[in-house]
C-alpha atoms as a PDB file:
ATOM      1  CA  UNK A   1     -32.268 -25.628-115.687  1.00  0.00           C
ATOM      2  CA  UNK A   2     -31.817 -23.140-112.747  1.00  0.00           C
ATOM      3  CA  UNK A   3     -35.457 -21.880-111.663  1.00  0.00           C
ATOM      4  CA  UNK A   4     -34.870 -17.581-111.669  1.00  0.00           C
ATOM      5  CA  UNK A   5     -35.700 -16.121-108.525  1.00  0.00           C
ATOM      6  CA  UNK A   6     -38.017 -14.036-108.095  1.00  0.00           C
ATOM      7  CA  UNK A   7     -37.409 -10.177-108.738  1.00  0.00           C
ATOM      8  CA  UNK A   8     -37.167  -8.123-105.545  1.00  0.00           C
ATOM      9  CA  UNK A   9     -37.944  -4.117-105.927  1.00  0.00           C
ATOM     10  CA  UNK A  10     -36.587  -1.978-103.106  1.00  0.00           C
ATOM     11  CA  UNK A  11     -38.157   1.526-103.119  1.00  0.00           C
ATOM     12  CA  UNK A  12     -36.122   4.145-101.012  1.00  0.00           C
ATOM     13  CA  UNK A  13     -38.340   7.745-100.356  1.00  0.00           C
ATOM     14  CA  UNK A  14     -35.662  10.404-100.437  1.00  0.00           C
ATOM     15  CA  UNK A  15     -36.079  14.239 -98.505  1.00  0.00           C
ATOM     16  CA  UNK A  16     -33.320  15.927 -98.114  1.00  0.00           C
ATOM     17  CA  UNK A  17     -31.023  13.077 -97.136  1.00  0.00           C
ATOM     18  CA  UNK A  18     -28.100  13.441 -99.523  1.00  0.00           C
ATOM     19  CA  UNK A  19     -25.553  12.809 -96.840  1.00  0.00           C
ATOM     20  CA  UNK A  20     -27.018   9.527 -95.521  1.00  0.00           C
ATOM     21  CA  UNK A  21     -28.755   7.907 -98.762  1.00  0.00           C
ATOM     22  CA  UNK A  22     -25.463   6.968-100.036  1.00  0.00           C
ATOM     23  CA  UNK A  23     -24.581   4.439 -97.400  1.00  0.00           C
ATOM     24  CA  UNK A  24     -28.258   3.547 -97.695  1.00  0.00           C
ATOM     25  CA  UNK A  25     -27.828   2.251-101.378  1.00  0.00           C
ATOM     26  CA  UNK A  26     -24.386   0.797-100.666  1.00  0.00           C
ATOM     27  CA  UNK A  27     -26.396  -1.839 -97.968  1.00  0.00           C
ATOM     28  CA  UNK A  28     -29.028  -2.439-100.609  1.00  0.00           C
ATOM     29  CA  UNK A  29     -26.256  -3.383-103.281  1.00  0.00           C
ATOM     30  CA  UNK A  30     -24.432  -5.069-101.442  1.00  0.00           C
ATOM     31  CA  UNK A  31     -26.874  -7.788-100.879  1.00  0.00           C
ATOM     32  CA  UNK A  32     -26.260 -11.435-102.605  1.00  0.00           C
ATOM     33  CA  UNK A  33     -29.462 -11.115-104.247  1.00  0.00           C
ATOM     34  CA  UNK A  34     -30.812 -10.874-107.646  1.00  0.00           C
ATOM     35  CA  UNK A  35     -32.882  -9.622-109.777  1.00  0.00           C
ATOM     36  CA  UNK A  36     -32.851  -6.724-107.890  1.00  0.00           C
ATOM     37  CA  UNK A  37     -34.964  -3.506-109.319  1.00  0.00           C
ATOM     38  CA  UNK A  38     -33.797  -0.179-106.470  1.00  0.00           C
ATOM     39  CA  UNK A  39     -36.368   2.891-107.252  1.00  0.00           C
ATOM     40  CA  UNK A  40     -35.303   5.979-105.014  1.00  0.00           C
ATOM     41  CA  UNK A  41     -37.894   8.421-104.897  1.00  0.00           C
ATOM     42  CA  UNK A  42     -36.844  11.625-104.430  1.00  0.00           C
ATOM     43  CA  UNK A  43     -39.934  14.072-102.853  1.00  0.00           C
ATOM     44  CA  UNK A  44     -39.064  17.220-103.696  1.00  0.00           C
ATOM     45  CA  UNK A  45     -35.232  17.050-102.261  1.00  0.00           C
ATOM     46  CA  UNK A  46     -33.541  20.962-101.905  1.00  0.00           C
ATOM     47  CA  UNK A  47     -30.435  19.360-100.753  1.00  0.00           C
ATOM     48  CA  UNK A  48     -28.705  17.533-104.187  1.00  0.00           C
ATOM     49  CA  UNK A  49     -29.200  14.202-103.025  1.00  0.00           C
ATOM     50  CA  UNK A  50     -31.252  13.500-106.579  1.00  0.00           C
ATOM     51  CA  UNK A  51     -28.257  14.513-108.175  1.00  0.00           C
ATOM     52  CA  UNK A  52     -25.862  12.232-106.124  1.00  0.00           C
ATOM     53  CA  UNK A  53     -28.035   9.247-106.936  1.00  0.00           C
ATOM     54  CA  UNK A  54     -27.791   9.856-110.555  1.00  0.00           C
ATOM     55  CA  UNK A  55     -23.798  10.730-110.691  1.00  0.00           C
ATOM     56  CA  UNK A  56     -22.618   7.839-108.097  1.00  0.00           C
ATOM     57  CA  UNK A  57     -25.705   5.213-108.640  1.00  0.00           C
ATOM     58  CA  UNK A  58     -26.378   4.498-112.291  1.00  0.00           C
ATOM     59  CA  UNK A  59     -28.029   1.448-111.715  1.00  0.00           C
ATOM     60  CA  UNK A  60     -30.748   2.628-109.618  1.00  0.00           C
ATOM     61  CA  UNK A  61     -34.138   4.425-110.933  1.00  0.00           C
ATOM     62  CA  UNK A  62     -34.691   7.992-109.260  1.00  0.00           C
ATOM     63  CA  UNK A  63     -38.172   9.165-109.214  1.00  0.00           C
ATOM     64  CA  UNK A  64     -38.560  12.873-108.847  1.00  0.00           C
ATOM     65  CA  UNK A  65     -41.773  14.332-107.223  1.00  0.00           C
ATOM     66  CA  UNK A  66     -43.059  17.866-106.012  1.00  0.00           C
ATOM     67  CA  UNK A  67     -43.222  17.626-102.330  1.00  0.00           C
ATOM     68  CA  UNK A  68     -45.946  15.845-101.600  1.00  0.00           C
ATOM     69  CA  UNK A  69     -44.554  13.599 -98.118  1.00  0.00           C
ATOM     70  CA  UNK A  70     -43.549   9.796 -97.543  1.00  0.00           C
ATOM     71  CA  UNK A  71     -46.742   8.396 -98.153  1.00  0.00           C
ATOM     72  CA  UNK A  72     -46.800  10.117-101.533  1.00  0.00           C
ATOM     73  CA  UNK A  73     -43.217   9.299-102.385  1.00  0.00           C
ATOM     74  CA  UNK A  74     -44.082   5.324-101.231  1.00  0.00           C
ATOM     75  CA  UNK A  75     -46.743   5.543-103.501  1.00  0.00           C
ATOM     76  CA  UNK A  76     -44.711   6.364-106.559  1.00  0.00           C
ATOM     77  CA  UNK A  77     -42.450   3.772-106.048  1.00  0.00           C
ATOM     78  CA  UNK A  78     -45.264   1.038-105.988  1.00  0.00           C
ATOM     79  CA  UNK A  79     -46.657   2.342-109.275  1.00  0.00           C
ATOM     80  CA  UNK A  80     -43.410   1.925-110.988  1.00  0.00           C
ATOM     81  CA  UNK A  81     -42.209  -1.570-108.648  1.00  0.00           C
ATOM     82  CA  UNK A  82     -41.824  -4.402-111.163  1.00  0.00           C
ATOM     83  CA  UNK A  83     -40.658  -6.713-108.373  1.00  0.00           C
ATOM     84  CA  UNK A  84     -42.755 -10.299-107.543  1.00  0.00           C
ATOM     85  CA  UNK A  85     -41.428  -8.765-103.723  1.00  0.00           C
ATOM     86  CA  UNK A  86     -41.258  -5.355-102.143  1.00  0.00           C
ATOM     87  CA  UNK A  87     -38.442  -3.864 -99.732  1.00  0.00           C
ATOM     88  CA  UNK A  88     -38.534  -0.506 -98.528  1.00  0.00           C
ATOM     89  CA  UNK A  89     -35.857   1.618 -96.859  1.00  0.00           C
ATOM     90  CA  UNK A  90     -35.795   4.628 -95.464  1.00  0.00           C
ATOM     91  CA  UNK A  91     -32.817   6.780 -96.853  1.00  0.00           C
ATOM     92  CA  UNK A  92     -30.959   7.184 -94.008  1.00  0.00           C
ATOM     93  CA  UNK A  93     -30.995   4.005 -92.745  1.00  0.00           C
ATOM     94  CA  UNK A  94     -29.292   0.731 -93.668  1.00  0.00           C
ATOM     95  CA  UNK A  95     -30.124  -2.923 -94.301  1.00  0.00           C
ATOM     96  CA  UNK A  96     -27.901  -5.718 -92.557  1.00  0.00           C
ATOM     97  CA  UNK A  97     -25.776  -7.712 -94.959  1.00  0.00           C
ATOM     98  CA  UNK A  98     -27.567 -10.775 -96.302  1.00  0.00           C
ATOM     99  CA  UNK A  99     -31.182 -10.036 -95.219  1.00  0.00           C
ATOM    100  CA  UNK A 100     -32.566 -10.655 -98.639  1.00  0.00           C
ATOM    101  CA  UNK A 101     -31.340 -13.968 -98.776  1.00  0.00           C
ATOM    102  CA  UNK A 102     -32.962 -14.918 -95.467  1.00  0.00           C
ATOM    103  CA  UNK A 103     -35.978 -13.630 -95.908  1.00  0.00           C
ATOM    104  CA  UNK A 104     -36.192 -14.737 -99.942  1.00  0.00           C
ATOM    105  CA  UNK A 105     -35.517 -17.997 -98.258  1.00  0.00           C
ATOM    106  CA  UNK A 106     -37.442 -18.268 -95.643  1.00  0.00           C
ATOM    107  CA  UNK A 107     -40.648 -17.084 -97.731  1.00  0.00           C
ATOM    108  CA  UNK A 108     -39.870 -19.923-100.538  1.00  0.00           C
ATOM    109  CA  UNK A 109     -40.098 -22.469 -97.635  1.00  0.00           C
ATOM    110  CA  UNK A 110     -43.295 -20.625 -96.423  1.00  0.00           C
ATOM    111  CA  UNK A 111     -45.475 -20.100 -99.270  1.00  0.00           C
ATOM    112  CA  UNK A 112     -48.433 -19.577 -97.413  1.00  0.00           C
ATOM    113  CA  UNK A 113     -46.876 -16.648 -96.109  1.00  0.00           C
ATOM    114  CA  UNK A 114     -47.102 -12.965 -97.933  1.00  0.00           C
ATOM    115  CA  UNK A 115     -44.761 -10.596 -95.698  1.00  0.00           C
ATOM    116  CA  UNK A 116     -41.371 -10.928 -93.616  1.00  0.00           C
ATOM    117  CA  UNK A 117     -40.304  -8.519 -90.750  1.00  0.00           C
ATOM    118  CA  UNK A 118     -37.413  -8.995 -88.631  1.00  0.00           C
ATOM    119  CA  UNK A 119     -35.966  -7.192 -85.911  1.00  0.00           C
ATOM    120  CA  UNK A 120     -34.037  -4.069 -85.770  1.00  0.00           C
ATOM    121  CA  UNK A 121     -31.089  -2.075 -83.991  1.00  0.00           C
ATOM    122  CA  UNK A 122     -30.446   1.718 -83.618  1.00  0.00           C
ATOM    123  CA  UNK A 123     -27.412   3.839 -83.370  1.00  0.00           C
ATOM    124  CA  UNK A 124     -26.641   7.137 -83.147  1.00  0.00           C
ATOM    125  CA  UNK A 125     -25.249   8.514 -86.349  1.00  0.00           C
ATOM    126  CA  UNK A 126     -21.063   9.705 -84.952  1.00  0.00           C
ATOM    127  CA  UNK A 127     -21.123  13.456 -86.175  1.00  0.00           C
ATOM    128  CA  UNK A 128     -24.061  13.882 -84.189  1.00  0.00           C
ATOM    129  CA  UNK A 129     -23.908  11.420 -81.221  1.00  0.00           C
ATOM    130  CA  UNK A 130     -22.532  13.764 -78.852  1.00  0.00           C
ATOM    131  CA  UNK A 131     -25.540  16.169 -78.719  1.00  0.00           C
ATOM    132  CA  UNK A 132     -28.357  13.628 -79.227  1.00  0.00           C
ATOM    133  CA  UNK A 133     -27.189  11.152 -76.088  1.00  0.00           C
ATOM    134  CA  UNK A 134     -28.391  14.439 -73.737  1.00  0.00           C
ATOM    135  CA  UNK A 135     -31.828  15.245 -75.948  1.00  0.00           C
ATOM    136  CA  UNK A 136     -32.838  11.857 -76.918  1.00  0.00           C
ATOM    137  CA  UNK A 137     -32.517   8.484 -76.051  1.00  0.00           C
ATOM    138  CA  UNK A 138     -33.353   5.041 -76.959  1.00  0.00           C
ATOM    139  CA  UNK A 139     -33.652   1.548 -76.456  1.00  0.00           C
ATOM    140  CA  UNK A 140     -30.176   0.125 -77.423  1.00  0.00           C
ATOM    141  CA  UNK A 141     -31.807  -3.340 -77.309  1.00  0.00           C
ATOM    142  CA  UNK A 142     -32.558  -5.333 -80.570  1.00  0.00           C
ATOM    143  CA  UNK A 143     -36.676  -4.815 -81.097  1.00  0.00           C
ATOM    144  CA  UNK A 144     -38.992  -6.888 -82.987  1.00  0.00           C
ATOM    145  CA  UNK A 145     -39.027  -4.868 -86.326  1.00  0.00           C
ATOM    146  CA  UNK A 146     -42.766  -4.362 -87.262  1.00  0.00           C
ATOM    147  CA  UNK A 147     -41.010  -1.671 -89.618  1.00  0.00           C
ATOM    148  CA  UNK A 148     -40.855  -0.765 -93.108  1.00  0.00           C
ATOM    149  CA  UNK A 149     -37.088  -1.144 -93.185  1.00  0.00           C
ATOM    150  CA  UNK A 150     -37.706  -5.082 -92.473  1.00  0.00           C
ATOM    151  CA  UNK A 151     -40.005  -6.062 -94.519  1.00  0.00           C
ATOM    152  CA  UNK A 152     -40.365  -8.019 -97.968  1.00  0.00           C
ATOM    153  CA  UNK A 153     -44.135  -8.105 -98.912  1.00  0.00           C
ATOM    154  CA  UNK A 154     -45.426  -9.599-102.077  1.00  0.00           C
ATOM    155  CA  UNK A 155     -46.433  -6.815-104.376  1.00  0.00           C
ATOM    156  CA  UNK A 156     -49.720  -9.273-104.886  1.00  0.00           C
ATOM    157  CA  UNK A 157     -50.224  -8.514-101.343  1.00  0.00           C
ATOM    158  CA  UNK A 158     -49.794  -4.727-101.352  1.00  0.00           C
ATOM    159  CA  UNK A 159     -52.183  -4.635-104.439  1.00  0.00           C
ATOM    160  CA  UNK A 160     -54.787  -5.991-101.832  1.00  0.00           C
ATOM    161  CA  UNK A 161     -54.058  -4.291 -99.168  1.00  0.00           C
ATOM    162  CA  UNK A 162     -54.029  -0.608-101.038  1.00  0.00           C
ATOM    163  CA  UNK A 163     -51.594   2.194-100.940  1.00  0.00           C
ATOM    164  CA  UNK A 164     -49.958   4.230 -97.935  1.00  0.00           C
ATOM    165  CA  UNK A 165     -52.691   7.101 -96.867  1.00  0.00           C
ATOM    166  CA  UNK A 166     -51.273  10.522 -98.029  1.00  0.00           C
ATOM    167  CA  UNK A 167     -53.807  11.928 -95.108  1.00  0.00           C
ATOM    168  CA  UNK A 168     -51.156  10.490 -92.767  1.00  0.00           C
ATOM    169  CA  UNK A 169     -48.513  13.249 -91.580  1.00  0.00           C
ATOM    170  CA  UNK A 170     -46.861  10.754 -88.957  1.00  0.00           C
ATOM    171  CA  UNK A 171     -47.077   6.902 -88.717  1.00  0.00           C
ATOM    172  CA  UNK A 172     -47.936   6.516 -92.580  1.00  0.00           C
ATOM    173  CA  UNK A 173     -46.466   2.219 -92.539  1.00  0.00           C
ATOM    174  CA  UNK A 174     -48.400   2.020 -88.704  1.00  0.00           C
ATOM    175  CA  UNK A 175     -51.589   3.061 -90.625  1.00  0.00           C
ATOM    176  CA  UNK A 176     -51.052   0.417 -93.399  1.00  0.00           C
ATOM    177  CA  UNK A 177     -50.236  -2.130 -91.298  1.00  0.00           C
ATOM    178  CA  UNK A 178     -53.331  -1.933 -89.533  1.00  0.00           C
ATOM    179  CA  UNK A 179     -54.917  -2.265 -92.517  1.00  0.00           C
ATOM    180  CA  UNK A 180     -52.936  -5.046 -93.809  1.00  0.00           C
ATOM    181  CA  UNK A 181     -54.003  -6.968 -90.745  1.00  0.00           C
ATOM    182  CA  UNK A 182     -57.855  -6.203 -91.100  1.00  0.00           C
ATOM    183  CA  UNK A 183     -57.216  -7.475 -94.747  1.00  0.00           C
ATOM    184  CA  UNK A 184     -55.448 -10.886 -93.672  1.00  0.00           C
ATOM    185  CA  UNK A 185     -51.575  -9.957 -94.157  1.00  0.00           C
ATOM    186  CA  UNK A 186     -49.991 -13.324 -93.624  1.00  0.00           C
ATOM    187  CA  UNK A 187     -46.743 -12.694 -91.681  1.00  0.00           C
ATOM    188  CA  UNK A 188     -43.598 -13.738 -89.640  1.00  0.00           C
ATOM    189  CA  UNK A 189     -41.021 -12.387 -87.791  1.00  0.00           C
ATOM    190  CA  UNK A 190     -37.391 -13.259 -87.890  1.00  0.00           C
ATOM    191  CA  UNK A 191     -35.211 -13.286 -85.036  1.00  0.00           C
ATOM    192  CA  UNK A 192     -32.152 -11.950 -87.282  1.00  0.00           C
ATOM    193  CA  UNK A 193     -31.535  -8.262 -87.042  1.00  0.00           C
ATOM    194  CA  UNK A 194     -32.257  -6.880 -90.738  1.00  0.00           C
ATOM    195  CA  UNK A 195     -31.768  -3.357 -90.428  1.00  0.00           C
ATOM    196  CA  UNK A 196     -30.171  -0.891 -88.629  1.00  0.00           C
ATOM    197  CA  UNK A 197     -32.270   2.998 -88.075  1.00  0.00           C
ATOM    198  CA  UNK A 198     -30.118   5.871 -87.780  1.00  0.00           C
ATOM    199  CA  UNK A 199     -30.874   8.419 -85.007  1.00  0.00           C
ATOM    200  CA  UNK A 200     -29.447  11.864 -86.197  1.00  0.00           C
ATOM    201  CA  UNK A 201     -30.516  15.341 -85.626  1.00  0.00           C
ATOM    202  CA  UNK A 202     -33.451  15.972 -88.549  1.00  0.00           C
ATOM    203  CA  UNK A 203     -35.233  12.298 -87.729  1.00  0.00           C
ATOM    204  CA  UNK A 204     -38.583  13.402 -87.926  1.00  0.00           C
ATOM    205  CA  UNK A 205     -39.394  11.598 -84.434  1.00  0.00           C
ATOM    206  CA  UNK A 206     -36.919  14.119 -83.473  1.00  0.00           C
ATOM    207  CA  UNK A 207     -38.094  17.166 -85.005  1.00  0.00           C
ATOM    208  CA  UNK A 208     -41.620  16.307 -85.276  1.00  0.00           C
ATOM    209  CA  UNK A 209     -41.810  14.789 -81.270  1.00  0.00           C
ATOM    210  CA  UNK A 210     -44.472  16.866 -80.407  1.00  0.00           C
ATOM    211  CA  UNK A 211     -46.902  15.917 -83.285  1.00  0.00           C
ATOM    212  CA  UNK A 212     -46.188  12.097 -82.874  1.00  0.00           C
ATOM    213  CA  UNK A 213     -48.568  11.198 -79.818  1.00  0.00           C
ATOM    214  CA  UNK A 214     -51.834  12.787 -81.532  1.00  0.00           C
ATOM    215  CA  UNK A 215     -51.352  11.765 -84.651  1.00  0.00           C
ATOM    216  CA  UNK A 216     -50.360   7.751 -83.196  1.00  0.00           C
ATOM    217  CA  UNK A 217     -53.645   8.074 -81.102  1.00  0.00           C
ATOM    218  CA  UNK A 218     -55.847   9.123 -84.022  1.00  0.00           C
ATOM    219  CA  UNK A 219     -54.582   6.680 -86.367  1.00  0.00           C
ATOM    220  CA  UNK A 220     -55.050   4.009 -83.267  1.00  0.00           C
ATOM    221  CA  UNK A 221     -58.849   5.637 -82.942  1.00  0.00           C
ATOM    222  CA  UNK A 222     -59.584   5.037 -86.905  1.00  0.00           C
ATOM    223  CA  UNK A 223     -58.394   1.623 -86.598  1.00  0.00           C
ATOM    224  CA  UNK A 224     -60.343   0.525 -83.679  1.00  0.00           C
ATOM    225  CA  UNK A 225     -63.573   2.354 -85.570  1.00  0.00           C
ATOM    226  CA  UNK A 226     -62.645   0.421 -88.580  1.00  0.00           C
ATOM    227  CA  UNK A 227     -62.721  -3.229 -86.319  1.00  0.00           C
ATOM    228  CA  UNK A 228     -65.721  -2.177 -84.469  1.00  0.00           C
ATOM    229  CA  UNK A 229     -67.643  -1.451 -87.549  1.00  0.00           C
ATOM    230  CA  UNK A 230     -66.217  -4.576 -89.549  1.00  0.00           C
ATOM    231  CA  UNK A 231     -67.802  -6.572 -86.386  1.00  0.00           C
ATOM    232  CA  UNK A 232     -71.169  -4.929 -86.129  1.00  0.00           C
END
């Protein structure tokens, strides 16, 4: 008898990405992996991208929420997750082909392990590559994805490790992470790029650059308080 796998749940936080989220789903279904459990969580969308999940994706759950922000709408996807393993991806980004498999894999030879990252590339989406490659630029190297687009956690691990801070405005997974490091996480890091993050013109680095540094330094401050205290 074939053992089953073990069901994977993807949750995808959706704001007002209906001409991205598409291509987003297509990289999720397209991966040689089941059970498979996708849970798009729309926050408040203005933009119809709810409704294009429903009419082109009737196979995938879609969550709808007031707008409440990403931790919120990460939140309501791990209440409703079924999956022994959670994936996350942002809606405008994609997943490379086959990263379930490797990282499914590599976790069943690892079992002391709870959580798989891998690394990452970025591109500039075409329609608006002309205009960014003057306002903003990038690394076009492949980076060590410590990223919620890369990794597969065991939802027995995000149980202990608690939910995504709706405090947060900016660096909501940077926040967790911290926290899922004070609590233990047991990781790795695959050399294999596993997902690919669009740069386009509403990226909220983008629109939201001025913001970013504060709120990274704040949520750096809180974690070092958090170590310092643990070690008094």
């Amino acid at each position: 008898m074939t053992e089953t796998a073990p069901a994977v749940s993807v949750i995808v936080p959706l704001y007002n990405g209906a001409r991205f989220v598409g291509e987003a789903l297509r990289s999720v279904l397209s991966q040689e992996y089941s059970p498979l459990e996708i849970l798009v969580v729309d926050d408040g969308s203005t933009d119809g991208g709810a409704e294009l999940v429903a009419q082109e994706f009737p196979g995938v759950r879609c969550l709808r929420l007031g707008h409440a922000g990403l931790s919120a709408a990460r939140n309501a996807g791990l209440e409703q997750a079924g999956g022994a393993w959670i994936g996350f991806l942002d809606a405008d980004d994609l997943w490379a082909p086959g990263k379930l498999s490797l990282q499914t894999g590599w976790l069943a030879a690892h079992p002391d392990q709870e959580a798989l990252f891998g690394h990452v590339r970025q591109f500039y989406t075409p329609e608006d590559a002309d205009e960014l490659r003057t306002s903003y630029r990038f690394s076009r190297e492949v980076l060590p994805g410590i990223h919620p687009d890369t990794i597969l956690v065991s939802a027995a691990a995000v149980r202990r490790i608690g939910p995504f801070d709706t405090g947060v405005a900016m660096g909501e997974f940077l926040d967790w992470f911290a926290r899922a490091q004070e609590a233990g996480l047991a990781y790795g890091v695959l050399p294999d790029v596993l997902a690919f993050r669009r740069i386009h013109s509403s990226n909220m680095s983008i629109t939201r650059r001025k913001e970013a540094a504060p709120e990274y330094a704040r949520l750096l401050k809180a974690a070092l308080d958090r170590r310092r205290k643990t070690s008094a």
